[in-house]
C-alpha atoms as a PDB file:
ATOM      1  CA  UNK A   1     154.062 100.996  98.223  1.00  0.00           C
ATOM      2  CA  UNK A   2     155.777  97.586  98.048  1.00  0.00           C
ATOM      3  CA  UNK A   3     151.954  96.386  99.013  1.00  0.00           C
ATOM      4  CA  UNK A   4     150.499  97.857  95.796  1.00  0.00           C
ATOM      5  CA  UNK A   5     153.308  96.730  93.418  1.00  0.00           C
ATOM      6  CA  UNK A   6     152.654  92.977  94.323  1.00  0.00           C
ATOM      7  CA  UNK A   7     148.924  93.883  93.911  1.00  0.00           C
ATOM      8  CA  UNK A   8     149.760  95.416  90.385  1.00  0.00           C
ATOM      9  CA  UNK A   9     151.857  92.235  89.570  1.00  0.00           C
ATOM     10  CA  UNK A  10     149.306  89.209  90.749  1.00  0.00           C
ATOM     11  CA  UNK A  11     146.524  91.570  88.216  1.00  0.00           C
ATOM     12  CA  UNK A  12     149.228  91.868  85.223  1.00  0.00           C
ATOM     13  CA  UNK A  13     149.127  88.110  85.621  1.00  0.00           C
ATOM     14  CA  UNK A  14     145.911  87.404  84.864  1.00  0.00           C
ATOM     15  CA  UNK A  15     145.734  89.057  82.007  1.00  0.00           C
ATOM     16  CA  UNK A  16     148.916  87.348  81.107  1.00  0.00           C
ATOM     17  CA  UNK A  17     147.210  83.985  81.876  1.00  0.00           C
ATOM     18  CA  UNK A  18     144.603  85.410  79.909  1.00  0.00           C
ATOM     19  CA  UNK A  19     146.116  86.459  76.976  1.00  0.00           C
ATOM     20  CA  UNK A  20     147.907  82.864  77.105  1.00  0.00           C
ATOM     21  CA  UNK A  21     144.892  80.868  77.186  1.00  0.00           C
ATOM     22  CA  UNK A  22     142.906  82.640  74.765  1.00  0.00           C
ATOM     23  CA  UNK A  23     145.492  82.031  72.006  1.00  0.00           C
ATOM     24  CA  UNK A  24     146.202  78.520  73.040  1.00  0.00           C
ATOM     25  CA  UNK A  25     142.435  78.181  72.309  1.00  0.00           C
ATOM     26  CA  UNK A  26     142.205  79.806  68.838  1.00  0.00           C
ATOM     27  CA  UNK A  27     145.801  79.254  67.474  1.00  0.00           C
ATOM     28  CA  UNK A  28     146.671  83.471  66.920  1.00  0.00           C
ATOM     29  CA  UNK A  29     147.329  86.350  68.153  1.00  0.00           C
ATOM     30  CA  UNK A  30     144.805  88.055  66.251  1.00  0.00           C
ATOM     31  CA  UNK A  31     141.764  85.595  67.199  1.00  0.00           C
ATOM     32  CA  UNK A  32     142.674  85.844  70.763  1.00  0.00           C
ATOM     33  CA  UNK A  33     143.039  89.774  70.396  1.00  0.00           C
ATOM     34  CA  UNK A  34     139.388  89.513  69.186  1.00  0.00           C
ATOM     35  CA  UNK A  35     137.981  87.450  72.069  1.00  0.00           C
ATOM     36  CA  UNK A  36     139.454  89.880  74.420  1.00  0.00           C
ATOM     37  CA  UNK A  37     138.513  93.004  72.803  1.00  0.00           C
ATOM     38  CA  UNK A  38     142.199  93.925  73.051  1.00  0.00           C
ATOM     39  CA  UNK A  39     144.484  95.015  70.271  1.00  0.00           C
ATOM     40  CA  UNK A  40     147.157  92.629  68.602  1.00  0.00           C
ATOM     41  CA  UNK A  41     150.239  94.065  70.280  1.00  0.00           C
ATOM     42  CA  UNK A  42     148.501  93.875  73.816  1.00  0.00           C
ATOM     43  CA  UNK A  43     148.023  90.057  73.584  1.00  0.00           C
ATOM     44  CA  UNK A  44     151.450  89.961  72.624  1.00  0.00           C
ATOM     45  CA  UNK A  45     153.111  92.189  74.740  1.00  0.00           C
ATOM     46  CA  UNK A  46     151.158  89.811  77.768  1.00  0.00           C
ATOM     47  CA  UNK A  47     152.478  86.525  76.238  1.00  0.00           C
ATOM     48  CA  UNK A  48     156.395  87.849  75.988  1.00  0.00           C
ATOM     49  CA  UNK A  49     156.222  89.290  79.777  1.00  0.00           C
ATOM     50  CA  UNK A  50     154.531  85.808  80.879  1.00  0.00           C
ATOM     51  CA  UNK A  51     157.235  83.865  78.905  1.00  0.00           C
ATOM     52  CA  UNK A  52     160.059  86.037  80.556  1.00  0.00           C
ATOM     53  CA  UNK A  53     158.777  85.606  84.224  1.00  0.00           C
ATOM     54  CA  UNK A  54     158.493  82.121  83.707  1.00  0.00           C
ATOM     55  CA  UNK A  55     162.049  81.959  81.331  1.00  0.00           C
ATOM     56  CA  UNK A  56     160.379  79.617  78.514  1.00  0.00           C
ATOM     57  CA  UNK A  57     158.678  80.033  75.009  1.00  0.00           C
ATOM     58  CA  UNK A  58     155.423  79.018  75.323  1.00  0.00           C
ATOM     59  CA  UNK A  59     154.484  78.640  71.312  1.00  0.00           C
ATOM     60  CA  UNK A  60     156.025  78.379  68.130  1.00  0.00           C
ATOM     61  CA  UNK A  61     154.737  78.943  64.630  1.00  0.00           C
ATOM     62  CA  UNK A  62     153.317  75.740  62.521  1.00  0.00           C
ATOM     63  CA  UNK A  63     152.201  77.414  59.603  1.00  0.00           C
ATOM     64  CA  UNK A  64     149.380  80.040  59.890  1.00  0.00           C
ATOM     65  CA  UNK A  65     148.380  78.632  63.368  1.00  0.00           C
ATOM     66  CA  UNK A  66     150.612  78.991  66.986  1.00  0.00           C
ATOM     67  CA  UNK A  67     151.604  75.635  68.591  1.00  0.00           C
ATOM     68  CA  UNK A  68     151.548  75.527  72.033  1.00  0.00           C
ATOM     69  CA  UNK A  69     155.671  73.915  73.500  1.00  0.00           C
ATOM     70  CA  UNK A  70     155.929  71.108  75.783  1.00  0.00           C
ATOM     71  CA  UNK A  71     156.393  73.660  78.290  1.00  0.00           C
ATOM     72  CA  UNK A  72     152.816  75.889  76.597  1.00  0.00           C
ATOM     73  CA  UNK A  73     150.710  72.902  77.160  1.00  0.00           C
ATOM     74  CA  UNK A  74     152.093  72.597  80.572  1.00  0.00           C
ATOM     75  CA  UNK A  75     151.117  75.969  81.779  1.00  0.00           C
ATOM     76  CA  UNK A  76     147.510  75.725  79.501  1.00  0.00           C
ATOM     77  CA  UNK A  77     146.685  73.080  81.782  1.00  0.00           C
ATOM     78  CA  UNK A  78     147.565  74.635  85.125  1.00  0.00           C
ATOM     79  CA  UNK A  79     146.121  77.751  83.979  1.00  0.00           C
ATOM     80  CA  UNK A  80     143.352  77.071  81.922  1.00  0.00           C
ATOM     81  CA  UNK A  81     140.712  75.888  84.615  1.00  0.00           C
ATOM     82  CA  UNK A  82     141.930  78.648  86.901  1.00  0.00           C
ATOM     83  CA  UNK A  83     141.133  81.598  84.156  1.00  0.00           C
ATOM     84  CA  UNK A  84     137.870  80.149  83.523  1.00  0.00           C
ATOM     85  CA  UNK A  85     136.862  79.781  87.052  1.00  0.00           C
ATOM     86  CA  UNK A  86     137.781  83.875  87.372  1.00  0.00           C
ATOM     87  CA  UNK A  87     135.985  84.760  84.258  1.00  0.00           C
ATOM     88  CA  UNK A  88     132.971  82.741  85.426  1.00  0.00           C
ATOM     89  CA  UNK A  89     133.047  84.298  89.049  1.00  0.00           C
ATOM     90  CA  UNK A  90     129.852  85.991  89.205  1.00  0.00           C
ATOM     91  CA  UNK A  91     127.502  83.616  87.600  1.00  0.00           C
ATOM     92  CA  UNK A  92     129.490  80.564  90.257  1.00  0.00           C
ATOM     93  CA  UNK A  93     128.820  83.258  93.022  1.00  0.00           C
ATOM     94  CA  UNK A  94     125.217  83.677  91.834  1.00  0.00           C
ATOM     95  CA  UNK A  95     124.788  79.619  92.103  1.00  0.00           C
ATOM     96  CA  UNK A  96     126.115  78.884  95.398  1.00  0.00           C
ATOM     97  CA  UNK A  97     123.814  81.911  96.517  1.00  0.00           C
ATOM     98  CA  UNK A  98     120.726  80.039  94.996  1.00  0.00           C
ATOM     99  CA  UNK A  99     120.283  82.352  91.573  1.00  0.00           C
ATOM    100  CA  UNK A 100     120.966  81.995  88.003  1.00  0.00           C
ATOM    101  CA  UNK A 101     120.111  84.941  87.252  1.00  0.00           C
ATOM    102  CA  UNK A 102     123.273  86.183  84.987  1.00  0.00           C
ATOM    103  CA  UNK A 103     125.366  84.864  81.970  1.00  0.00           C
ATOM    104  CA  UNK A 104     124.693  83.031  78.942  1.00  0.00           C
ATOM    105  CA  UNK A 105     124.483  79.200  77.534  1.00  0.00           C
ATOM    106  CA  UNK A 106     125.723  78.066  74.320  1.00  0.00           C
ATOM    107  CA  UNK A 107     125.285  75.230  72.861  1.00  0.00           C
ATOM    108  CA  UNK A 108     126.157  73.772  69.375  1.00  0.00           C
ATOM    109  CA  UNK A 109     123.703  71.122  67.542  1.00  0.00           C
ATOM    110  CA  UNK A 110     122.723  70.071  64.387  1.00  0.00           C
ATOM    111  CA  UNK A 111     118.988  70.327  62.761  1.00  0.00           C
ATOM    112  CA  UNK A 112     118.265  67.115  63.949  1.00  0.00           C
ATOM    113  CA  UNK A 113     119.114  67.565  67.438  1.00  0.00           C
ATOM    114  CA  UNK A 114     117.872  70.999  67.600  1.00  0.00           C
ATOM    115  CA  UNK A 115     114.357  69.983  66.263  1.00  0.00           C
ATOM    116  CA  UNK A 116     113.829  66.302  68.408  1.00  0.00           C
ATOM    117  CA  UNK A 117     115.804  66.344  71.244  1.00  0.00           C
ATOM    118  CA  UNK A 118     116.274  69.710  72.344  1.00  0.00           C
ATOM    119  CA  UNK A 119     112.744  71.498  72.489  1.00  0.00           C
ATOM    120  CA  UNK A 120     111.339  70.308  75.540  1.00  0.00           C
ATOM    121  CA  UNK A 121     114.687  71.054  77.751  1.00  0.00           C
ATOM    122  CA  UNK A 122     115.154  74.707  75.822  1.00  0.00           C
ATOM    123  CA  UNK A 123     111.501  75.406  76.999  1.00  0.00           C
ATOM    124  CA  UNK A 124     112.266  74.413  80.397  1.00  0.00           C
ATOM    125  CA  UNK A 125     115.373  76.348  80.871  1.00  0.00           C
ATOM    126  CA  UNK A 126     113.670  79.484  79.082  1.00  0.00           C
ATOM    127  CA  UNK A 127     110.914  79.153  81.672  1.00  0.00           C
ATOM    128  CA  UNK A 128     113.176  78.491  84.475  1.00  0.00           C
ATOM    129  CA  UNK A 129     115.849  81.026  83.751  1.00  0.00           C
ATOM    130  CA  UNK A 130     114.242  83.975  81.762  1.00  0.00           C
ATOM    131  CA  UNK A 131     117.104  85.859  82.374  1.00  0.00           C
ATOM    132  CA  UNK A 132     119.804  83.422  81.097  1.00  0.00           C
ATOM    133  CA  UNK A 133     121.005  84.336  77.120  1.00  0.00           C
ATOM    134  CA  UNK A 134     120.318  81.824  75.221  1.00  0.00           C
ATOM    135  CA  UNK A 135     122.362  80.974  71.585  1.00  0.00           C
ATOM    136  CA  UNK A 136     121.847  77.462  70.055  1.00  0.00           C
ATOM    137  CA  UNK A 137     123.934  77.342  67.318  1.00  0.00           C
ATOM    138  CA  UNK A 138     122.445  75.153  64.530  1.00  0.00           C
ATOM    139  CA  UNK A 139     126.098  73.908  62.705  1.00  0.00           C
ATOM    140  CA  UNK A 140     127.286  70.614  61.164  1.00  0.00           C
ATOM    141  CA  UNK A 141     128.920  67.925  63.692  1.00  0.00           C
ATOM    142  CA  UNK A 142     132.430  68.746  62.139  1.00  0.00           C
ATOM    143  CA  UNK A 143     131.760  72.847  63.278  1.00  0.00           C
ATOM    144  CA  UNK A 144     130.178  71.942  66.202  1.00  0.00           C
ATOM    145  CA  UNK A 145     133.821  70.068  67.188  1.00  0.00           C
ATOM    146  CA  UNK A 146     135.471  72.910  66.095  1.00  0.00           C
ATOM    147  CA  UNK A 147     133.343  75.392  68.288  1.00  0.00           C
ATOM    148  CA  UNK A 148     134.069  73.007  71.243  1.00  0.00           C
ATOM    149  CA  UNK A 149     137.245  73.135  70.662  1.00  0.00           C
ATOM    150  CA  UNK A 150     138.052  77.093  70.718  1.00  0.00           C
ATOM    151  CA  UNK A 151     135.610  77.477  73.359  1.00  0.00           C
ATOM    152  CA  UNK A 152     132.977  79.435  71.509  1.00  0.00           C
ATOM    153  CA  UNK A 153     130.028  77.222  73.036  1.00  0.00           C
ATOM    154  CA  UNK A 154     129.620  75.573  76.371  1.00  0.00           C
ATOM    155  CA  UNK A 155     129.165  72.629  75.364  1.00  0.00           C
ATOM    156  CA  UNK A 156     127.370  70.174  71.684  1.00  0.00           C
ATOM    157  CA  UNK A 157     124.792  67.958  71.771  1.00  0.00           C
ATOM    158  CA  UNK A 158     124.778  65.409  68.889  1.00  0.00           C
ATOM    159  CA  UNK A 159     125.564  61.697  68.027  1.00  0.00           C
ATOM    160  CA  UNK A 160     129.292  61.016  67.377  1.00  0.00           C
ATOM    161  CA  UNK A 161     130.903  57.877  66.208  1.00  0.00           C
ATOM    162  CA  UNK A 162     134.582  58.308  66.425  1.00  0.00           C
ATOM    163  CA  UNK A 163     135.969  60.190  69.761  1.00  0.00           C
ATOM    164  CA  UNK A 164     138.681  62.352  69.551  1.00  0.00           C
ATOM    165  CA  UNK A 165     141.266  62.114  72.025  1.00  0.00           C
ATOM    166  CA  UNK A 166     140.517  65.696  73.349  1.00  0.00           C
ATOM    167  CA  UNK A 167     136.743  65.557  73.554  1.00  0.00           C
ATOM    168  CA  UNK A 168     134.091  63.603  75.934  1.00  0.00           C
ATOM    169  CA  UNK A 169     131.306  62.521  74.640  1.00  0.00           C
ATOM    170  CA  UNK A 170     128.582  61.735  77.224  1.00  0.00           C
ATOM    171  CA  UNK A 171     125.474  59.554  75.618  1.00  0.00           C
ATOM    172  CA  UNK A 172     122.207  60.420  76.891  1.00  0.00           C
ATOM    173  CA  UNK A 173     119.648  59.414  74.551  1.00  0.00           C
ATOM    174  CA  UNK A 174     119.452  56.584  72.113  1.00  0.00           C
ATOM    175  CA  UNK A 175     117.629  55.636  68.941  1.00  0.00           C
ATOM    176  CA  UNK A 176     117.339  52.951  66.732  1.00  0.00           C
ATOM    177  CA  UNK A 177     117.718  52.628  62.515  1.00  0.00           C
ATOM    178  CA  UNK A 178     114.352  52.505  61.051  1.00  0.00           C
ATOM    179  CA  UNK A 179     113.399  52.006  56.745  1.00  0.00           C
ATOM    180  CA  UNK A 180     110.654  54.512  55.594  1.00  0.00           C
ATOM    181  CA  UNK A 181     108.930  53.711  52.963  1.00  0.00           C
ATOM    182  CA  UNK A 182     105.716  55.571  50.925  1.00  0.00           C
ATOM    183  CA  UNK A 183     102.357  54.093  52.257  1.00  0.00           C
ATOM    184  CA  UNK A 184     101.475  50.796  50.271  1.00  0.00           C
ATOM    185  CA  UNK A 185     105.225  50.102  49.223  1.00  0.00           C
ATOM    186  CA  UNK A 186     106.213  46.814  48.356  1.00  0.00           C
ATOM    187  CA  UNK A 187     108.292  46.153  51.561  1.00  0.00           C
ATOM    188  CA  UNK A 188     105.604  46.831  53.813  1.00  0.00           C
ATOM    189  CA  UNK A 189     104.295  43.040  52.802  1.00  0.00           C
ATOM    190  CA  UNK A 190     107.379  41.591  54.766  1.00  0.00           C
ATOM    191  CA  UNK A 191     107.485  42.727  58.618  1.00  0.00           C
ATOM    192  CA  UNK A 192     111.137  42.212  58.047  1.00  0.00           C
ATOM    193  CA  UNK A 193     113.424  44.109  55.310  1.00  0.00           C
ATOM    194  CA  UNK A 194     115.965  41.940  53.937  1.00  0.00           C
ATOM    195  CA  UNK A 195     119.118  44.366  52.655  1.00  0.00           C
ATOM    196  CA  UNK A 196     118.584  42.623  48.984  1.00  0.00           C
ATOM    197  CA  UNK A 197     115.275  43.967  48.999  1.00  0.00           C
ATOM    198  CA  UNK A 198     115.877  47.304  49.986  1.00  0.00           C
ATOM    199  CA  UNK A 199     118.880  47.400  47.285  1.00  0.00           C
ATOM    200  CA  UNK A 200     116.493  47.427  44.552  1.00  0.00           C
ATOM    201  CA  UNK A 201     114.621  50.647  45.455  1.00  0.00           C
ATOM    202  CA  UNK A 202     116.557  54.358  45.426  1.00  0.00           C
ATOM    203  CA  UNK A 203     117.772  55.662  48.185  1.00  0.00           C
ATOM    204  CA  UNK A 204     117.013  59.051  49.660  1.00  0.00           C
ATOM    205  CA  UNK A 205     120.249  59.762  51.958  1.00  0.00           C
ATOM    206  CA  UNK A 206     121.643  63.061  53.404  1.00  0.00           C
ATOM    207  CA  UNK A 207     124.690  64.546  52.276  1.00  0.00           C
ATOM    208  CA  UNK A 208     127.905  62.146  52.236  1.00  0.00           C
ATOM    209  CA  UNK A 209     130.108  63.942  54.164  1.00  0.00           C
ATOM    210  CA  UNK A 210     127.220  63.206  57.265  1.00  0.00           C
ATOM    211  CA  UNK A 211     127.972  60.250  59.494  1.00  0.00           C
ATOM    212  CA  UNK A 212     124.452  58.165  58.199  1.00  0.00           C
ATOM    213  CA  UNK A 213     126.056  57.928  54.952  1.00  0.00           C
ATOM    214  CA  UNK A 214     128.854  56.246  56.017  1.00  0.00           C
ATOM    215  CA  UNK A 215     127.112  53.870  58.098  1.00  0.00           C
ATOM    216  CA  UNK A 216     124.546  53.248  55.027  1.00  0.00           C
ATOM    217  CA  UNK A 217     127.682  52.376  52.920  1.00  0.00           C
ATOM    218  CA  UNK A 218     129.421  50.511  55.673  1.00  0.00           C
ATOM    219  CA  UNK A 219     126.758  48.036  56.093  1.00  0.00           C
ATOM    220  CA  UNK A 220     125.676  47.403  52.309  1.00  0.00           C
ATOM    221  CA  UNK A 221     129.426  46.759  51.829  1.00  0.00           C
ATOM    222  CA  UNK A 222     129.755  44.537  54.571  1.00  0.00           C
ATOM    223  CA  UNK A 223     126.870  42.383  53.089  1.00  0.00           C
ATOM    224  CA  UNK A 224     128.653  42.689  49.708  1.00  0.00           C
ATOM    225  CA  UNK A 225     125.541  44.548  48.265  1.00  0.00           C
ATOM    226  CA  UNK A 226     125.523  47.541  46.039  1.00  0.00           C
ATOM    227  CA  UNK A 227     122.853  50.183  46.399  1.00  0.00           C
ATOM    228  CA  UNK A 228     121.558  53.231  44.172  1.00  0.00           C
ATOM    229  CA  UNK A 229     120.735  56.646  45.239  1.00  0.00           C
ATOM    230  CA  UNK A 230     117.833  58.068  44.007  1.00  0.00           C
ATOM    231  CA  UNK A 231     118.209  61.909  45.752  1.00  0.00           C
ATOM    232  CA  UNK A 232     120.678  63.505  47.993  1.00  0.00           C
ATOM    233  CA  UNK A 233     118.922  65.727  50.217  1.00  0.00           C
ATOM    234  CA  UNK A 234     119.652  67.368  53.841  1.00  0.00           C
ATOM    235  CA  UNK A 235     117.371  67.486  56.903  1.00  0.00           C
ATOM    236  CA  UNK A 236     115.021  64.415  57.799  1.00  0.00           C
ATOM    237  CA  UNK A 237     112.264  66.734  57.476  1.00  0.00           C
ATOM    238  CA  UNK A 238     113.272  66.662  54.086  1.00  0.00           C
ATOM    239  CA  UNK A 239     113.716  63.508  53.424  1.00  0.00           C
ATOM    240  CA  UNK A 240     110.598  61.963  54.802  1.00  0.00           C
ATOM    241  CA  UNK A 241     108.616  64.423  52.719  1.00  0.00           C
ATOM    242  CA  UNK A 242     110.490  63.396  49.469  1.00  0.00           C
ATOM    243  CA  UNK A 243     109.933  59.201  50.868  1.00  0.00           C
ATOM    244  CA  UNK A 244     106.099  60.014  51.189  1.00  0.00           C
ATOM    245  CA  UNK A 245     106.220  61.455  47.743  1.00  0.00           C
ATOM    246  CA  UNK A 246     107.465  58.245  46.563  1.00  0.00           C
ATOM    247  CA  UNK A 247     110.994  59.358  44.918  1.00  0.00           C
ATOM    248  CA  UNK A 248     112.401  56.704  47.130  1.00  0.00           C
ATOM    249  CA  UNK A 249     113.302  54.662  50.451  1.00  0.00           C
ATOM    250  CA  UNK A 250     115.726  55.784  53.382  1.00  0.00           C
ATOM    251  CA  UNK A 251     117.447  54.729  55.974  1.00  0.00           C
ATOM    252  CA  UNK A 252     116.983  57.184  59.295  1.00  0.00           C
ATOM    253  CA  UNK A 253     116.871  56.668  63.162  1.00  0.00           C
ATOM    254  CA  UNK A 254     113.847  57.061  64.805  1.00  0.00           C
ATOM    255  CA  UNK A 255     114.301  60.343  66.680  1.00  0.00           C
ATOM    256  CA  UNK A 256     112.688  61.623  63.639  1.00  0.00           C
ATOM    257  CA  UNK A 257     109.736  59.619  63.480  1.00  0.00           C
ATOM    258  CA  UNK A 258     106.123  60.578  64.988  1.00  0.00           C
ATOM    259  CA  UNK A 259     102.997  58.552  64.833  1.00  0.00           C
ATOM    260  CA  UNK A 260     101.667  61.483  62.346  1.00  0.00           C
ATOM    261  CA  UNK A 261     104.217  60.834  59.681  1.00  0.00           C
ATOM    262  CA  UNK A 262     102.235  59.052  56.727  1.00  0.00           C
ATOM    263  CA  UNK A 263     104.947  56.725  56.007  1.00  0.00           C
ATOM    264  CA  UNK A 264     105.359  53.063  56.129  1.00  0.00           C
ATOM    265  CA  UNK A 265     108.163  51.936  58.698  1.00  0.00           C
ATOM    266  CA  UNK A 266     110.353  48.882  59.104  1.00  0.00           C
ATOM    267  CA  UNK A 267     113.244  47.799  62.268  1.00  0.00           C
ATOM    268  CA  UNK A 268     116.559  47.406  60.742  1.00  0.00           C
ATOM    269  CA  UNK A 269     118.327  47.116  64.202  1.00  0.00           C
ATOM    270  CA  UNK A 270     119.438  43.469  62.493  1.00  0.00           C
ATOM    271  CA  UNK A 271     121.882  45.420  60.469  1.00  0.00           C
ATOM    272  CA  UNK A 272     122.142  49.008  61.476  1.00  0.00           C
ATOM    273  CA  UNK A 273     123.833  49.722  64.799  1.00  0.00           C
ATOM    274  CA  UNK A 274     121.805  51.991  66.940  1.00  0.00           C
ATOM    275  CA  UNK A 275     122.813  55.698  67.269  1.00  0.00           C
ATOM    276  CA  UNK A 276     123.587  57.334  70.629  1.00  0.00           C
ATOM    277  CA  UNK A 277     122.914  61.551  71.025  1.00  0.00           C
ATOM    278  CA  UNK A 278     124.709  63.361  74.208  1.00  0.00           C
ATOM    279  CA  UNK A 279     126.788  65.817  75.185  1.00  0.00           C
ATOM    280  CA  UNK A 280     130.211  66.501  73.730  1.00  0.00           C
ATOM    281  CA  UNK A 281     132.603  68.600  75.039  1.00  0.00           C
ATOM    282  CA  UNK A 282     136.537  69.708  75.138  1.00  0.00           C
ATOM    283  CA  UNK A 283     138.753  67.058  77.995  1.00  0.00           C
ATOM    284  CA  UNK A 284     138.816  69.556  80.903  1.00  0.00           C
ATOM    285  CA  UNK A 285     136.163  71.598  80.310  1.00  0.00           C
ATOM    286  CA  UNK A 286     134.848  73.797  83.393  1.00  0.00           C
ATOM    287  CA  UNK A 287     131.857  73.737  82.857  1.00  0.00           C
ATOM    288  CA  UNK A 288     129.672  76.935  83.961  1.00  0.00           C
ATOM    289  CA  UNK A 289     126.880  76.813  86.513  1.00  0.00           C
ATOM    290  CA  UNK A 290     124.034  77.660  83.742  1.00  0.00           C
ATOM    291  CA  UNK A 291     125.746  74.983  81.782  1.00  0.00           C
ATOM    292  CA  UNK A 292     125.657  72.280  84.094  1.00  0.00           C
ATOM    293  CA  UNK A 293     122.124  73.211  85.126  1.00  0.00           C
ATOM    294  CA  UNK A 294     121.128  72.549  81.644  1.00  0.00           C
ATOM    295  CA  UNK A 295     122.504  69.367  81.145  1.00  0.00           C
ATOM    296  CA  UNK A 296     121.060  68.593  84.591  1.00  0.00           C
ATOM    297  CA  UNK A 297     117.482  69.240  83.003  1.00  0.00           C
ATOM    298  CA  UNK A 298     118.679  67.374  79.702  1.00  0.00           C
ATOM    299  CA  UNK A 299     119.938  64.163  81.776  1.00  0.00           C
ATOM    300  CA  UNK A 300     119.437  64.184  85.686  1.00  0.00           C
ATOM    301  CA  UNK A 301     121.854  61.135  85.980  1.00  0.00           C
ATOM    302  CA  UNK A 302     124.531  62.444  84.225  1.00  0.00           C
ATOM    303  CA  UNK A 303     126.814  63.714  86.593  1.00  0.00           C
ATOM    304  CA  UNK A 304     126.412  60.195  88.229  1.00  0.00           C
ATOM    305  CA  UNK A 305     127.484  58.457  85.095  1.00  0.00           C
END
């Protein structure tokens, strides 16, 4: 009897620790509740025994969204790896046996990723793994962060400039600013754009909440040059179409660029810094055997990094 009661106990605390986590993640009761496939009162009802056994509040209300105590983001990071490593169990056991044969990968990225960079490695991993779900989860930069952050992918893949203090970013590939012109454009005389020159044609630019904008208007500034927009349009794809059309010029790193693309093209690694893509994900992360086989396949040096 006493045998089975401390069995009973060591199970209602996992799904204490559980219960814990999963609302540290997503900030409620309710979005946890989801996750879990359990009802609102069940989450709670785990969270106020696992705050009694261990005599402390774990979270307290800011606003719409649960904050985690001093002594909350204690236990999240004691506990957090060790409910992971339980919920991944199988697909570790699978591994270490020599299969992959179980689980699922996501991954966030944005169109640009998702179009150059990832192809080849998605094909490979398909091949590779055909049993292995698959979601790639085409979302902006700022969703993709947000994604990492509540755990809803394995892992991003995308170009960041500033780091968070919770996230890693790990470049793997890199890419360098480029001017694209229509064929027969008046800057294709010079081998060498100066930023005057370019100032005097429209730009075609993505969106300006997107990190090239910002690095567009950073340098003109810094140069003390003013610049016009002649379209506002999302997607390279998009925008190289609307260049060879001849509405404009833009500004775009070569991981878009192909030796079929009927556009003229001009270095401006003088002036533009060169972009970095890799693999983001949340401080801590445990990372799950399909995942790290993937990034494996995407960068075979990056665990030596």
């Amino acid at each position: 009897m006493a045998i089975n009661k401390i069995l009973y106990y060591k199970q209602n605390r996992l799904k204490q620790l559980r219960a814990f986590c999963y609302t540290a993640q997503v900030g409620s009761i309710s979005g946890a509740a989801k996750k879990l496939f359990l009802s609102q009162p069940s989450v709670s009802l785990q969270i106020q025994a696992l705050e009694r056994e261990l005599d402390s509040k774990l979270f307290e209300r800011n606003g719409p969204k649960l904050k985690l105590t001093t002594e909350g983001e204690i236990l999240l990071g004691l506990s957090h790896h060790l409910v992971q490593e339980i919920d991944s169990l199988k697909e570790t056991f699978q591994a270490h046996c020599g299969k992959l044969e179980v689980g699922e990968l996501n991954i966030a990225a944005g169109e640009s990723t998702i179009l150059y960079i990832l192809p080849d490695t998605m094909q490979r991993f398909a091949r590779d793994y055909p049993k292995i779900n698959l979601k790639l989860h085409n979302v902006t930069g700022r969703d993709g962060l947000a994604m990492v952050r509540a755990d809803e992918v394995d892992f991003a893949v995308g170009s960041m400039l500033d780091i968070p203090g919770d996230i890693s970013y790990h470049p793997v590939f890199t890419y360098y600013p480029t001017l694209i012109t229509p064929l027969g454009h008046p800057l294709l005389k010079d081998d060498e754009a100066r930023l005057e020159d370019i100032c005097r044609y429209g730009l075609i630019l993505p969106p300006r909440h997107l990190s090239t904008w910002r690095i567009v208007d950073l340098v003109f500034s810094q140069h003390n040059l003013s610049y016009k927009i002649a379209l506002e349009a999302g997607g390279w794809e998009v925008i190289k179409k609307y260049v060879e059309l001849g509405m404009g010029v833009s500004i775009v790193t070569d991981v878009c660029l192909n030796e079929n693309d009927r556009l003229g093209k001009i270095s401006l690694d003088r002036f533009f810094p060169k972009r970095s893509y890799g693999v983001v994900m949340r401080l801590g992360k445990s990372l799950s055997p399909q995942a790290k086989r993937f990034i494996d396949m995407l960068d075979p040096s990056f665990y030596l990094k």
